[in-house]
N, C-alpha and C. Protein backbone atom coordinates (compact mmCIF):
# COMPACT_ATOMS: atom_id res chain seq x y z
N UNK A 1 -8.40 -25.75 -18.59
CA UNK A 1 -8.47 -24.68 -17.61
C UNK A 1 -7.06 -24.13 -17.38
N UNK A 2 -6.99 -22.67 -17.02
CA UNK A 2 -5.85 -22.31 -16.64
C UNK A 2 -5.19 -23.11 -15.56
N UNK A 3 -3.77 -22.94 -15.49
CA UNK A 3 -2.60 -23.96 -14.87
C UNK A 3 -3.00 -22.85 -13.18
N UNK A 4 -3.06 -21.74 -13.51
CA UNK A 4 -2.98 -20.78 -12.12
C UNK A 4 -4.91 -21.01 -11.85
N UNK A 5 -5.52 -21.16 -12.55
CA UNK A 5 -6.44 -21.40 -11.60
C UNK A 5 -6.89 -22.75 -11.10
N UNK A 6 -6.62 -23.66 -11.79
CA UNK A 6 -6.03 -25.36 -11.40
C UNK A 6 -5.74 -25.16 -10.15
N UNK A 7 -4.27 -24.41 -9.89
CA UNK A 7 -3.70 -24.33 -8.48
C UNK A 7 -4.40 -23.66 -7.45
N UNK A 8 -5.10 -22.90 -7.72
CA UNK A 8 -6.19 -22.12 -6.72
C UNK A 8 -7.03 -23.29 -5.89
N UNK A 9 -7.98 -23.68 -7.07
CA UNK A 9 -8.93 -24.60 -6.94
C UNK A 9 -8.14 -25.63 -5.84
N UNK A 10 -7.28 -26.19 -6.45
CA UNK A 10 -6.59 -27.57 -5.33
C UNK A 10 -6.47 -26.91 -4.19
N UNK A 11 -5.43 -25.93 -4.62
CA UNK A 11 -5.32 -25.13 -2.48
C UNK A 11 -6.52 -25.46 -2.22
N UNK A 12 -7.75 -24.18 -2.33
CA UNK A 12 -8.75 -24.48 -2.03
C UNK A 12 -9.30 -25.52 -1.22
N UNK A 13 -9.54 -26.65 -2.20
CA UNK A 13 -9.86 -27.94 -1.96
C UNK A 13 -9.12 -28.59 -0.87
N UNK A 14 -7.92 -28.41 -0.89
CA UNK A 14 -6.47 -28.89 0.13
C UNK A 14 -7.42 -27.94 1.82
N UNK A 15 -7.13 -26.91 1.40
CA UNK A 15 -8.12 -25.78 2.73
C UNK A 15 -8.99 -26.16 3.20
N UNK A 16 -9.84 -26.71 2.09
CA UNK A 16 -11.63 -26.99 2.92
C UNK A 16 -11.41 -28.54 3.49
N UNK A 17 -10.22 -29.61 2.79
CA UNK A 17 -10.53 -30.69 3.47
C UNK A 17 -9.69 -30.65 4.77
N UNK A 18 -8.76 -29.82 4.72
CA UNK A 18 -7.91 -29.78 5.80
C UNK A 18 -8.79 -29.16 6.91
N UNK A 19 -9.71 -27.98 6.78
CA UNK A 19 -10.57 -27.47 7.84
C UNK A 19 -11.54 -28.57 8.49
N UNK A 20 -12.27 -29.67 7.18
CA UNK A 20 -13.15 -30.36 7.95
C UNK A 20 -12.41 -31.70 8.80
N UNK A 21 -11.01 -31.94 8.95
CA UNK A 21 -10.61 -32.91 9.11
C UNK A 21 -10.22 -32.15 10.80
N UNK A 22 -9.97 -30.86 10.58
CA UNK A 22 -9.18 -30.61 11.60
C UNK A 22 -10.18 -30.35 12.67
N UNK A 23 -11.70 -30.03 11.84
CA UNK A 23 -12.78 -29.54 13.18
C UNK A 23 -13.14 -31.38 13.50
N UNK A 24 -12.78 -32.27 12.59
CA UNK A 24 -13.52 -33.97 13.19
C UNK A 24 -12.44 -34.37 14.67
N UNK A 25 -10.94 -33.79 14.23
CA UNK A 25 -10.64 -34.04 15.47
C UNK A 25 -10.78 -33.14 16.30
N UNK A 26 -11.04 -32.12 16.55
CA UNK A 26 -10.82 -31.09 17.90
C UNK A 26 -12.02 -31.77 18.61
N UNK A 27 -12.99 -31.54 17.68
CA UNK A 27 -14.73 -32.00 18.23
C UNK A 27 -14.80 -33.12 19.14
N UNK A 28 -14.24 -34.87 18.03
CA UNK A 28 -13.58 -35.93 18.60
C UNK A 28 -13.07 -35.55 20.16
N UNK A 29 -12.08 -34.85 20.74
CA UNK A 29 -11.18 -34.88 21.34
C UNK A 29 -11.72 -34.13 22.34
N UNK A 30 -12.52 -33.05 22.33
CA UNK A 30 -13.39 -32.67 23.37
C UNK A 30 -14.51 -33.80 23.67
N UNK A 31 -15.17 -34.37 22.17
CA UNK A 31 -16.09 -35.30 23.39
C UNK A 31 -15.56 -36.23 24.44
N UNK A 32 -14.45 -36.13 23.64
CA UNK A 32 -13.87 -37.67 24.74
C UNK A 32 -13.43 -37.13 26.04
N UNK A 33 -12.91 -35.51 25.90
CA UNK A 33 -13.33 -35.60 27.99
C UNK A 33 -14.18 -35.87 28.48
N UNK A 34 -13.45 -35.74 29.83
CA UNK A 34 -14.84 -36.24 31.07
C UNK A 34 -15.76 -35.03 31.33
N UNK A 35 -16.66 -35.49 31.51
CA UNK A 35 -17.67 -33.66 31.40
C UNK A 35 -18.07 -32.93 30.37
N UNK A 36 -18.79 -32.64 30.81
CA UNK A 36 -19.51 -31.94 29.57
C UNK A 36 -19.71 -29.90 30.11
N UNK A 37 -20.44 -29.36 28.89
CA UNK A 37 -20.70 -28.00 29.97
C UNK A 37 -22.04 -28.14 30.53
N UNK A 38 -22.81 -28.99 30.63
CA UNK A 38 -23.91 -28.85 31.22
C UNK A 38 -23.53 -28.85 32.76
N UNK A 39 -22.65 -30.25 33.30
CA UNK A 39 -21.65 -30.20 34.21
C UNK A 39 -21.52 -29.05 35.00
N UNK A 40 -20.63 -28.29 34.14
CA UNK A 40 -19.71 -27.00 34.41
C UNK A 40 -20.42 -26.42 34.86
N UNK A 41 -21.70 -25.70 33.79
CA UNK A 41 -22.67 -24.78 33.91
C UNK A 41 -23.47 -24.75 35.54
N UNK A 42 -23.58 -26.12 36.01
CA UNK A 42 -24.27 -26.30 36.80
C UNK A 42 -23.55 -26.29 37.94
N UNK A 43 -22.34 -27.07 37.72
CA UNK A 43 -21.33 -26.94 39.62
C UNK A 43 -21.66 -28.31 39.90
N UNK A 44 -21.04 -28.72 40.88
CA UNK A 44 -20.59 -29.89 41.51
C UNK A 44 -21.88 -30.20 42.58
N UNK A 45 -22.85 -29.16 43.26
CA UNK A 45 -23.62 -29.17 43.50
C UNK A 45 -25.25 -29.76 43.19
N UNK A 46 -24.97 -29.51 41.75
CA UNK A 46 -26.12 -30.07 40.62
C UNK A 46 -26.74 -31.43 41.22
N UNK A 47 -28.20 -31.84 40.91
CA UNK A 47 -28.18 -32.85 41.21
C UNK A 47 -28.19 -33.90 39.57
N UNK A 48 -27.94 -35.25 39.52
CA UNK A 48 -28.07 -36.01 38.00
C UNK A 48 -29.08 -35.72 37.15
N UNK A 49 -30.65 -35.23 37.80
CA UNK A 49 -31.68 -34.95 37.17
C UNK A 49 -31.69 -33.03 36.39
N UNK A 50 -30.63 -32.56 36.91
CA UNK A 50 -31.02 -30.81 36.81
C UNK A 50 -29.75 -31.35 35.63
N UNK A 51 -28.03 -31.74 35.88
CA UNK A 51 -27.82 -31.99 34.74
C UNK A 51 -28.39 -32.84 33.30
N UNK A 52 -28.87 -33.68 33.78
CA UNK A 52 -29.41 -34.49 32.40
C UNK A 52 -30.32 -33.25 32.15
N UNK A 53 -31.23 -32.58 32.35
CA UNK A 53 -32.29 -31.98 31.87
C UNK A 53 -31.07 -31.32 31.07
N UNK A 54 -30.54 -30.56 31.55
CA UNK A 54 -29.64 -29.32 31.24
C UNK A 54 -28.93 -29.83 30.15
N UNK A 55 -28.46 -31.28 29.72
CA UNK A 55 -28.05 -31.68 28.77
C UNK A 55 -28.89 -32.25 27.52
N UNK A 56 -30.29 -32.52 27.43
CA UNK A 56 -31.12 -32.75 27.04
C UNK A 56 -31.59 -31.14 26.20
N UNK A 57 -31.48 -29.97 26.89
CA UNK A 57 -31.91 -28.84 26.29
C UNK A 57 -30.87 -28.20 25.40
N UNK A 58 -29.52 -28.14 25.96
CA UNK A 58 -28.95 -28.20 25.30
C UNK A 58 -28.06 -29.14 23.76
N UNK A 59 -29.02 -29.97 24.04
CA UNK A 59 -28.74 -31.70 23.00
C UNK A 59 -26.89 -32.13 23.10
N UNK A 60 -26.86 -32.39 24.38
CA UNK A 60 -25.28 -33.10 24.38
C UNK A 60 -25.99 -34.27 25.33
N UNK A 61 -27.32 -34.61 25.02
CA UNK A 61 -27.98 -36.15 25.57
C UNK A 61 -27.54 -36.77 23.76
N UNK A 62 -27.10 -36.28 22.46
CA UNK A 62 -27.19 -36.77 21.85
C UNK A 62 -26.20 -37.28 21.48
N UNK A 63 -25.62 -38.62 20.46
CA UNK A 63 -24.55 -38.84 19.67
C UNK A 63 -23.65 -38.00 19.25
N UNK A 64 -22.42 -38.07 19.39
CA UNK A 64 -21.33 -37.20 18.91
C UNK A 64 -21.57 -36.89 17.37
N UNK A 65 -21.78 -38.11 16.52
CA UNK A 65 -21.88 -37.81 15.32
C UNK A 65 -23.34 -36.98 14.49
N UNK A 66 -23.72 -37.05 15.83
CA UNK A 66 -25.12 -36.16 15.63
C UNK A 66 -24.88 -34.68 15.76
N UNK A 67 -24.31 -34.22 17.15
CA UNK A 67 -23.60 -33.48 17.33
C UNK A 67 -22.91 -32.54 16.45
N UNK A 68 -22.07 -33.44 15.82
CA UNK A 68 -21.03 -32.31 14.86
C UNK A 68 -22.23 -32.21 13.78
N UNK A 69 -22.09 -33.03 13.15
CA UNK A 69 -23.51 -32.99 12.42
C UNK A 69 -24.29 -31.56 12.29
N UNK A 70 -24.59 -31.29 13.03
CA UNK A 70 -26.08 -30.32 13.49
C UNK A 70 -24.94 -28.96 13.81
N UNK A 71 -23.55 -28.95 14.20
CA UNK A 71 -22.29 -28.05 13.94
C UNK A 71 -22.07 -27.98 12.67
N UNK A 72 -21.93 -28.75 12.28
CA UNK A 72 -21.37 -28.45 10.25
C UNK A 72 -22.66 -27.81 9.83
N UNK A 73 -23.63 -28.25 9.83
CA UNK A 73 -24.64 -27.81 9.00
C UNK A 73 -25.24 -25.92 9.22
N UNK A 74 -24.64 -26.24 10.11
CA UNK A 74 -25.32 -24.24 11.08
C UNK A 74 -24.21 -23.50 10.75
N UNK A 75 -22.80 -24.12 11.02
CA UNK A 75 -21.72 -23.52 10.36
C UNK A 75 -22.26 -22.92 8.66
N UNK A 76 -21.76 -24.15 7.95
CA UNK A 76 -22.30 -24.05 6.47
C UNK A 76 -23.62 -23.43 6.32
N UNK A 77 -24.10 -22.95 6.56
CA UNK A 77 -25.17 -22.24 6.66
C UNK A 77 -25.28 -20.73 7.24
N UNK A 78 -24.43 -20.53 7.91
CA UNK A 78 -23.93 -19.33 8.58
C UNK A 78 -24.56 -19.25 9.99
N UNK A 79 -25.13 -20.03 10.75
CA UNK A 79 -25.23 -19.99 12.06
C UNK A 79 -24.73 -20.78 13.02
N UNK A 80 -23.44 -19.89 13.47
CA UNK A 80 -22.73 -21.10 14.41
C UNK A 80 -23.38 -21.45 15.66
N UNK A 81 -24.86 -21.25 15.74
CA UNK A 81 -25.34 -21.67 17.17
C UNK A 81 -25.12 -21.16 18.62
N UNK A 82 -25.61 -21.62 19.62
CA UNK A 82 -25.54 -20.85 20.29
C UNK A 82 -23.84 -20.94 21.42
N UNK A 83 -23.69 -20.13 22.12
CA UNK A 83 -22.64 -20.32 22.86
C UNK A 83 -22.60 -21.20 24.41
N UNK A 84 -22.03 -22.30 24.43
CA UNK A 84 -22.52 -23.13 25.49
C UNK A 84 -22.01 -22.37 27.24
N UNK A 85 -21.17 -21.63 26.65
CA UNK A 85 -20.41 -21.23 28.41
C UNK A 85 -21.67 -19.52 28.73
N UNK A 86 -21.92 -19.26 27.87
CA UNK A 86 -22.67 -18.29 28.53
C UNK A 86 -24.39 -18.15 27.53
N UNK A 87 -24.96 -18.88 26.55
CA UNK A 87 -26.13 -19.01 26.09
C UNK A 87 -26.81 -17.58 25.05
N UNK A 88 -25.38 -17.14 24.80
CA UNK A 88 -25.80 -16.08 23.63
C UNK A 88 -25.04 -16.96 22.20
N UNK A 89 -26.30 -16.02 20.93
CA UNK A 89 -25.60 -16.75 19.76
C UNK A 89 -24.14 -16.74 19.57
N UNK A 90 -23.58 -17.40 18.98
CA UNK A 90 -22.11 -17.29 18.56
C UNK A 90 -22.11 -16.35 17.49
N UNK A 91 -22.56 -16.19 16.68
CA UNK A 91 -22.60 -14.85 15.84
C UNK A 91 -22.58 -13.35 16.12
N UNK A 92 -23.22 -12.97 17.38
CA UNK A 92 -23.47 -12.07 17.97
C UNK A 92 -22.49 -11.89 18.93
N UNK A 93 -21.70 -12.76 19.46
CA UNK A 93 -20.26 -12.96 20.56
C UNK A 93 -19.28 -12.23 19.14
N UNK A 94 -19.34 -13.10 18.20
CA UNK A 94 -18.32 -13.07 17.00
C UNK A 94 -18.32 -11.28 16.55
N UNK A 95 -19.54 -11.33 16.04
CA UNK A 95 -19.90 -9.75 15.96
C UNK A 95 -19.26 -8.36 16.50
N UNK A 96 -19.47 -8.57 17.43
CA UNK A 96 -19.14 -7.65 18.78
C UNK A 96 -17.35 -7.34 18.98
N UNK A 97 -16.69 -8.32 18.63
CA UNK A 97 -15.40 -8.64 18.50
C UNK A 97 -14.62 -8.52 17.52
N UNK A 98 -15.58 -9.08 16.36
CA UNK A 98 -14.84 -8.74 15.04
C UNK A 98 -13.89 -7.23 14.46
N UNK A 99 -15.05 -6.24 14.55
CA UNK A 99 -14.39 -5.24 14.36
C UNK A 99 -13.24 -5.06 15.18
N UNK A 100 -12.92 -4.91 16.71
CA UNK A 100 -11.18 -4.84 16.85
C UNK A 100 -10.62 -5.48 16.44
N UNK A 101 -10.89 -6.66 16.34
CA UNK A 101 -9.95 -7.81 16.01
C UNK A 101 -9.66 -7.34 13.99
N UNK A 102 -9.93 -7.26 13.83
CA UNK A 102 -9.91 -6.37 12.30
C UNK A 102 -8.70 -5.40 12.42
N UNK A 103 -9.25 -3.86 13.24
CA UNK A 103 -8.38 -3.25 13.22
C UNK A 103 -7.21 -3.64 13.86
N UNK A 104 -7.07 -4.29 15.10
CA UNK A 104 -5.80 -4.77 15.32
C UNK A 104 -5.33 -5.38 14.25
N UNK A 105 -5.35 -6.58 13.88
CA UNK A 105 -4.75 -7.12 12.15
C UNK A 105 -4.18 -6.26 10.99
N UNK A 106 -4.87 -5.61 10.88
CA UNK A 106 -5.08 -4.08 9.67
C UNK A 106 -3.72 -3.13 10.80
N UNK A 107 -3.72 -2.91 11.97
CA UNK A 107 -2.53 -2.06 12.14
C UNK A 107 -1.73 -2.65 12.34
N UNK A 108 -1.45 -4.60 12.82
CA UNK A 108 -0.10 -4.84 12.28
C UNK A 108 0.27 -5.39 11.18
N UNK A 109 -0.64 -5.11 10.15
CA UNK A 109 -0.27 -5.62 8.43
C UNK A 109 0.57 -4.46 8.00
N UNK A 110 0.16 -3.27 8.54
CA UNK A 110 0.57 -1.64 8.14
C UNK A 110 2.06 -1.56 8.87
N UNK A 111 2.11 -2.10 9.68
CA UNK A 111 4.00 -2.16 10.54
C UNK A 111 4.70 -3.50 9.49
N UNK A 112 3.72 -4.45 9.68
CA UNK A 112 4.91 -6.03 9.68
C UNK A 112 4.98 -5.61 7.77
N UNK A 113 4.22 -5.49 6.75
CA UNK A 113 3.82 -6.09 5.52
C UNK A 113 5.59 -5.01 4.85
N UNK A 114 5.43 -3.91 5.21
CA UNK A 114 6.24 -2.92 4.41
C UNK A 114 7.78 -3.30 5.20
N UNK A 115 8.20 -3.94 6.42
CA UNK A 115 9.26 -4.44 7.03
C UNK A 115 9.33 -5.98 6.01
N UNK A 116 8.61 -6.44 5.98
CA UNK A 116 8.53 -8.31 5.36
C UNK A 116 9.10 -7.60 4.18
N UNK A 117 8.33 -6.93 3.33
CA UNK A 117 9.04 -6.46 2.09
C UNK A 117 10.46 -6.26 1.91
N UNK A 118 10.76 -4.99 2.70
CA UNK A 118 12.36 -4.82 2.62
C UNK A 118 13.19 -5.71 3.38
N UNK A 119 12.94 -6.83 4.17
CA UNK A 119 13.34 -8.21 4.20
C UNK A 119 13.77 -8.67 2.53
N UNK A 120 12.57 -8.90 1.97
CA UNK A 120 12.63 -9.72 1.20
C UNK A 120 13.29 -9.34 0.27
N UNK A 121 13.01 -8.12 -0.40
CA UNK A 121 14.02 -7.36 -1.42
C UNK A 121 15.73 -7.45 -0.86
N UNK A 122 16.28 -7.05 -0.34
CA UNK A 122 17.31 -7.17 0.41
C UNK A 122 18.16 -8.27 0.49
N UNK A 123 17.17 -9.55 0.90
CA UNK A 123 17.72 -10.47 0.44
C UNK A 123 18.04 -11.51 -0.82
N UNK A 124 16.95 -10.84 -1.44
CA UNK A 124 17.02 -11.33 -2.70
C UNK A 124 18.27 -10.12 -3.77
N UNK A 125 18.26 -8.96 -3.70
CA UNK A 125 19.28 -8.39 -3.85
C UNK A 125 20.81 -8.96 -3.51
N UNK A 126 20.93 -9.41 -2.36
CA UNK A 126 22.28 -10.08 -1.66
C UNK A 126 22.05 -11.25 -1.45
N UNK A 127 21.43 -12.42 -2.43
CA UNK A 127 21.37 -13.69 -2.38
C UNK A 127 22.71 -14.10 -2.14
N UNK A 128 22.68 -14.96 -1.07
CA UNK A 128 23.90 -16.28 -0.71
C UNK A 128 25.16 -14.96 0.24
N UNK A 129 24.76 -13.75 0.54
CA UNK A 129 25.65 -12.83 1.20
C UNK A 129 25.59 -12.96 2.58
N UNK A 130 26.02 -12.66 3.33
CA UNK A 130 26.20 -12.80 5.04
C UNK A 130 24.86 -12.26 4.98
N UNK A 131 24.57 -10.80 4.42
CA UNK A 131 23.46 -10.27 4.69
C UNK A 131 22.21 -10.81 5.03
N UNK A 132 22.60 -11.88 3.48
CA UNK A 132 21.02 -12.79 3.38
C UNK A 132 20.97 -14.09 4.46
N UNK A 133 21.63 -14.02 4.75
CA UNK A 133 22.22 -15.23 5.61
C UNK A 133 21.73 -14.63 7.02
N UNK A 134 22.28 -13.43 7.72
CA UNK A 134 21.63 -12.74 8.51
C UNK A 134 20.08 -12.75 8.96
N UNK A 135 19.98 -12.28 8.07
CA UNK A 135 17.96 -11.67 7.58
C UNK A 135 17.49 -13.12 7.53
N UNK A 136 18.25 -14.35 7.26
CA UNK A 136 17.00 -15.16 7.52
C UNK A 136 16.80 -15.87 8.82
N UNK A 137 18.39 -16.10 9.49
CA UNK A 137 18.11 -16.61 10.83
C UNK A 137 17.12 -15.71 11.75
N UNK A 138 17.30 -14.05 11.33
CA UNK A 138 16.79 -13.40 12.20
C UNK A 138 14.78 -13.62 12.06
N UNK A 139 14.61 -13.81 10.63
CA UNK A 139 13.00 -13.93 10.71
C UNK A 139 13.19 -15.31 10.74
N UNK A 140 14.04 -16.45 10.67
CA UNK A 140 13.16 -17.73 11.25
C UNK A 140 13.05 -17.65 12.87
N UNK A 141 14.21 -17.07 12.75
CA UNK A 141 14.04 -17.00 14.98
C UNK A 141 12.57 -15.98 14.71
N UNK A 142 12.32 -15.13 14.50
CA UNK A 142 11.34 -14.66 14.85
C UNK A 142 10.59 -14.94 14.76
N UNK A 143 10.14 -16.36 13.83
CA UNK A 143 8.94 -17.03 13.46
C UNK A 143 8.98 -17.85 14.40
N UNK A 144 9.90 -18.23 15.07
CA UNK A 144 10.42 -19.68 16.06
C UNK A 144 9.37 -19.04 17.53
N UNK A 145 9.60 -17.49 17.67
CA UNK A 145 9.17 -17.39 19.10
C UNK A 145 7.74 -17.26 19.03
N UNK A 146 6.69 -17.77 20.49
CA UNK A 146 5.67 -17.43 20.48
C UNK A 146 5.12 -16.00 20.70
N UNK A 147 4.13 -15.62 20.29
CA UNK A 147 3.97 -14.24 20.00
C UNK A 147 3.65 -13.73 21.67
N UNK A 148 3.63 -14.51 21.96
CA UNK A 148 3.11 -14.04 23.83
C UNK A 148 4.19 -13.42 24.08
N UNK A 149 5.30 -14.28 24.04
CA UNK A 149 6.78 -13.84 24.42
C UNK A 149 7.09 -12.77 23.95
N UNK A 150 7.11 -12.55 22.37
CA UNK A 150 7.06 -11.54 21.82
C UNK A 150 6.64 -10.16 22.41
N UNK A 151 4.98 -9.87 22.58
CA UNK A 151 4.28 -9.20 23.54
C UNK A 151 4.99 -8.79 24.42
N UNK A 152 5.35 -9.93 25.05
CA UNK A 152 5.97 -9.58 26.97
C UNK A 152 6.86 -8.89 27.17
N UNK A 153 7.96 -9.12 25.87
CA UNK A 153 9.40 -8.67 25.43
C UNK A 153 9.09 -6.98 25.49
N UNK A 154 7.95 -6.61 24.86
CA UNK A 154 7.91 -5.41 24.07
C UNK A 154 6.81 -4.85 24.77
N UNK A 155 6.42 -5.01 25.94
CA UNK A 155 6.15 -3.78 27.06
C UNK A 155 7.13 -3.92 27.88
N UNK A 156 7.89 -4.85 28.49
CA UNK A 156 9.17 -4.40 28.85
C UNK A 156 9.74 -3.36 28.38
N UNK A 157 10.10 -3.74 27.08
CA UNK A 157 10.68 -2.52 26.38
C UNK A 157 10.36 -1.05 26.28
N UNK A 158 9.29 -1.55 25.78
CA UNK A 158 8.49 -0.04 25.31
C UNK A 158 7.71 0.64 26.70
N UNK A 159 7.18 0.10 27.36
CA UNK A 159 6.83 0.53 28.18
C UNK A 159 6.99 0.72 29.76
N UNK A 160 8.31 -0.47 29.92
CA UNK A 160 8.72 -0.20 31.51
C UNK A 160 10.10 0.64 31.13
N UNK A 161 10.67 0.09 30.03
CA UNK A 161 11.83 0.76 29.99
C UNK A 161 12.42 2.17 29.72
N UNK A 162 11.51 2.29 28.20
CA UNK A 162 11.88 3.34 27.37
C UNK A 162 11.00 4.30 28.28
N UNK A 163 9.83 3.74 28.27
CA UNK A 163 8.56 4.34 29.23
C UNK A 163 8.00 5.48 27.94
N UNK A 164 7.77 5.06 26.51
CA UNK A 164 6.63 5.33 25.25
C UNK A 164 5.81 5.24 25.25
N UNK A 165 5.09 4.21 25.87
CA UNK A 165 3.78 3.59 25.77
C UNK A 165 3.44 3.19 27.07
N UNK A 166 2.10 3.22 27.69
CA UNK A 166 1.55 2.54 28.62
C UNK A 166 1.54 1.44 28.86
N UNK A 167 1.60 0.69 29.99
CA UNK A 167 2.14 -0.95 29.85
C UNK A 167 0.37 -1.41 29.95
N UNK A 168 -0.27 -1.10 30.89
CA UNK A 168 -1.76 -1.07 30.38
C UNK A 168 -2.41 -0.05 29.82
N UNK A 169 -3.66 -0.53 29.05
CA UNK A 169 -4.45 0.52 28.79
C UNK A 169 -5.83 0.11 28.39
N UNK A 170 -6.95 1.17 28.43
CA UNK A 170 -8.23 1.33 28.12
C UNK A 170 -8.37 1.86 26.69
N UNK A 171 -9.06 1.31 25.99
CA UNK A 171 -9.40 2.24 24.97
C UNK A 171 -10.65 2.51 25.01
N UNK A 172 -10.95 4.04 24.77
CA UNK A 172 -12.68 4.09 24.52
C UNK A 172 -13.24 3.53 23.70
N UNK A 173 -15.03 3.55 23.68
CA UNK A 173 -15.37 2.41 22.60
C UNK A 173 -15.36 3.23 20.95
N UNK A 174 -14.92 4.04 20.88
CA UNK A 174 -14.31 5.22 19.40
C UNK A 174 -13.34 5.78 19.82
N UNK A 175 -11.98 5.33 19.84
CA UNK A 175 -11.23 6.23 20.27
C UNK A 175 -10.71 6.71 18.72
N UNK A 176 -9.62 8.06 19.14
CA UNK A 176 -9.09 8.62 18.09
C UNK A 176 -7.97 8.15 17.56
N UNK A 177 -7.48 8.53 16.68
CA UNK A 177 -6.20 7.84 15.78
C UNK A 177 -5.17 7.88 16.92
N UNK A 178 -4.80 8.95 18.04
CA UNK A 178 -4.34 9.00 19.14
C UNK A 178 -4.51 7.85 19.87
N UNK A 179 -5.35 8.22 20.65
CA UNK A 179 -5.98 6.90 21.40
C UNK A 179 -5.55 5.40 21.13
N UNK A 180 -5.77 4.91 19.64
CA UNK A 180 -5.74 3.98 18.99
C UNK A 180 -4.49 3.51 18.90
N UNK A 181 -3.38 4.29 18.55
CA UNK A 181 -2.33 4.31 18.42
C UNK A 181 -1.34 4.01 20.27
């Protein structure tokens, strides 16, 4: 087999075991709090019989390993089940969301991808130069900060300071390239 698709395949493989290892602990680590959402759902008010029912319908009366279980399989299958904090499918939550979450991604691939580039050219042009030396503290610091901060930094900027942009805003549910922008 090809050497480049060898390496695919392993990533791959490296990806899918790293995903199922990483959903055994999150899963793990939520069961082991105290409470559950049947709990939640219900309030402090609840009596033991309205939660157990409530946990029984929702099946968190069952084994953890049952649990994920009956998660992997709806996953792998394409139905992530239903949503425990409010009782709509997770597909249909996912749905609804996806598309912004798309175009947001897609308009900062269109700013960051063509800046990463002339990063990269630049420094590879002026390997071992102050330049390159420059350009990289500046994108590891920038990889260093959390993007919240980031955010926070840049309606300050842009929007209390310079006063470009709105520090909040609405978008309609179609807005225009305006709008959007």
């Amino acid at each position: 087999m090809n050497t480049t698709l060898t390496l695919i395949a392993r990533r791959l493989g490296a990806a899918a075991v790293t995903l199922l290892l990483v959903s055994i602990v999150v899963f793990s680590i939520t069961s082991l709090l105290p409470g559950d959402a049947a709990e939640e759902a219900l309030g402090q008010s609840a009596t033991p019989e309205a939660i157990a029912a409530l946990r029984a319908e929702l099946g968190l009366d069952q084994p953890a390993h049952l649990r994920y279980w009956r998660w992997l399989t709806g996953m792998l299958s394409g139905n992530p089940g239903q949503s425990l904090a409010n009782n709509l499918p997770v597909s249909e939550l996912i749905g609804t969301r996806l598309p912004k979450s798309l175009l947001l991604a897609g308009a900062a691939a269109i700013v960051s991808v063509p800046i990463a580039l002339l990063i990269g050219v630049l420094s590879a042009m002026y390997r071992g130069s102050r330049l390159d030396r420059v350009l990289s503290v500046m994108t590891l610091s920038m990889v260093a900060v959390p993007e919240f901060l980031v955010a926070t930094v840049a309606v300050l900027i842009f929007a209390v300071q310079l006063q470009w942009l709105p520090a909040l805003s609405f978008a309609p549910e179609d807005p225009s390239v305006g709008e959007f922008l």
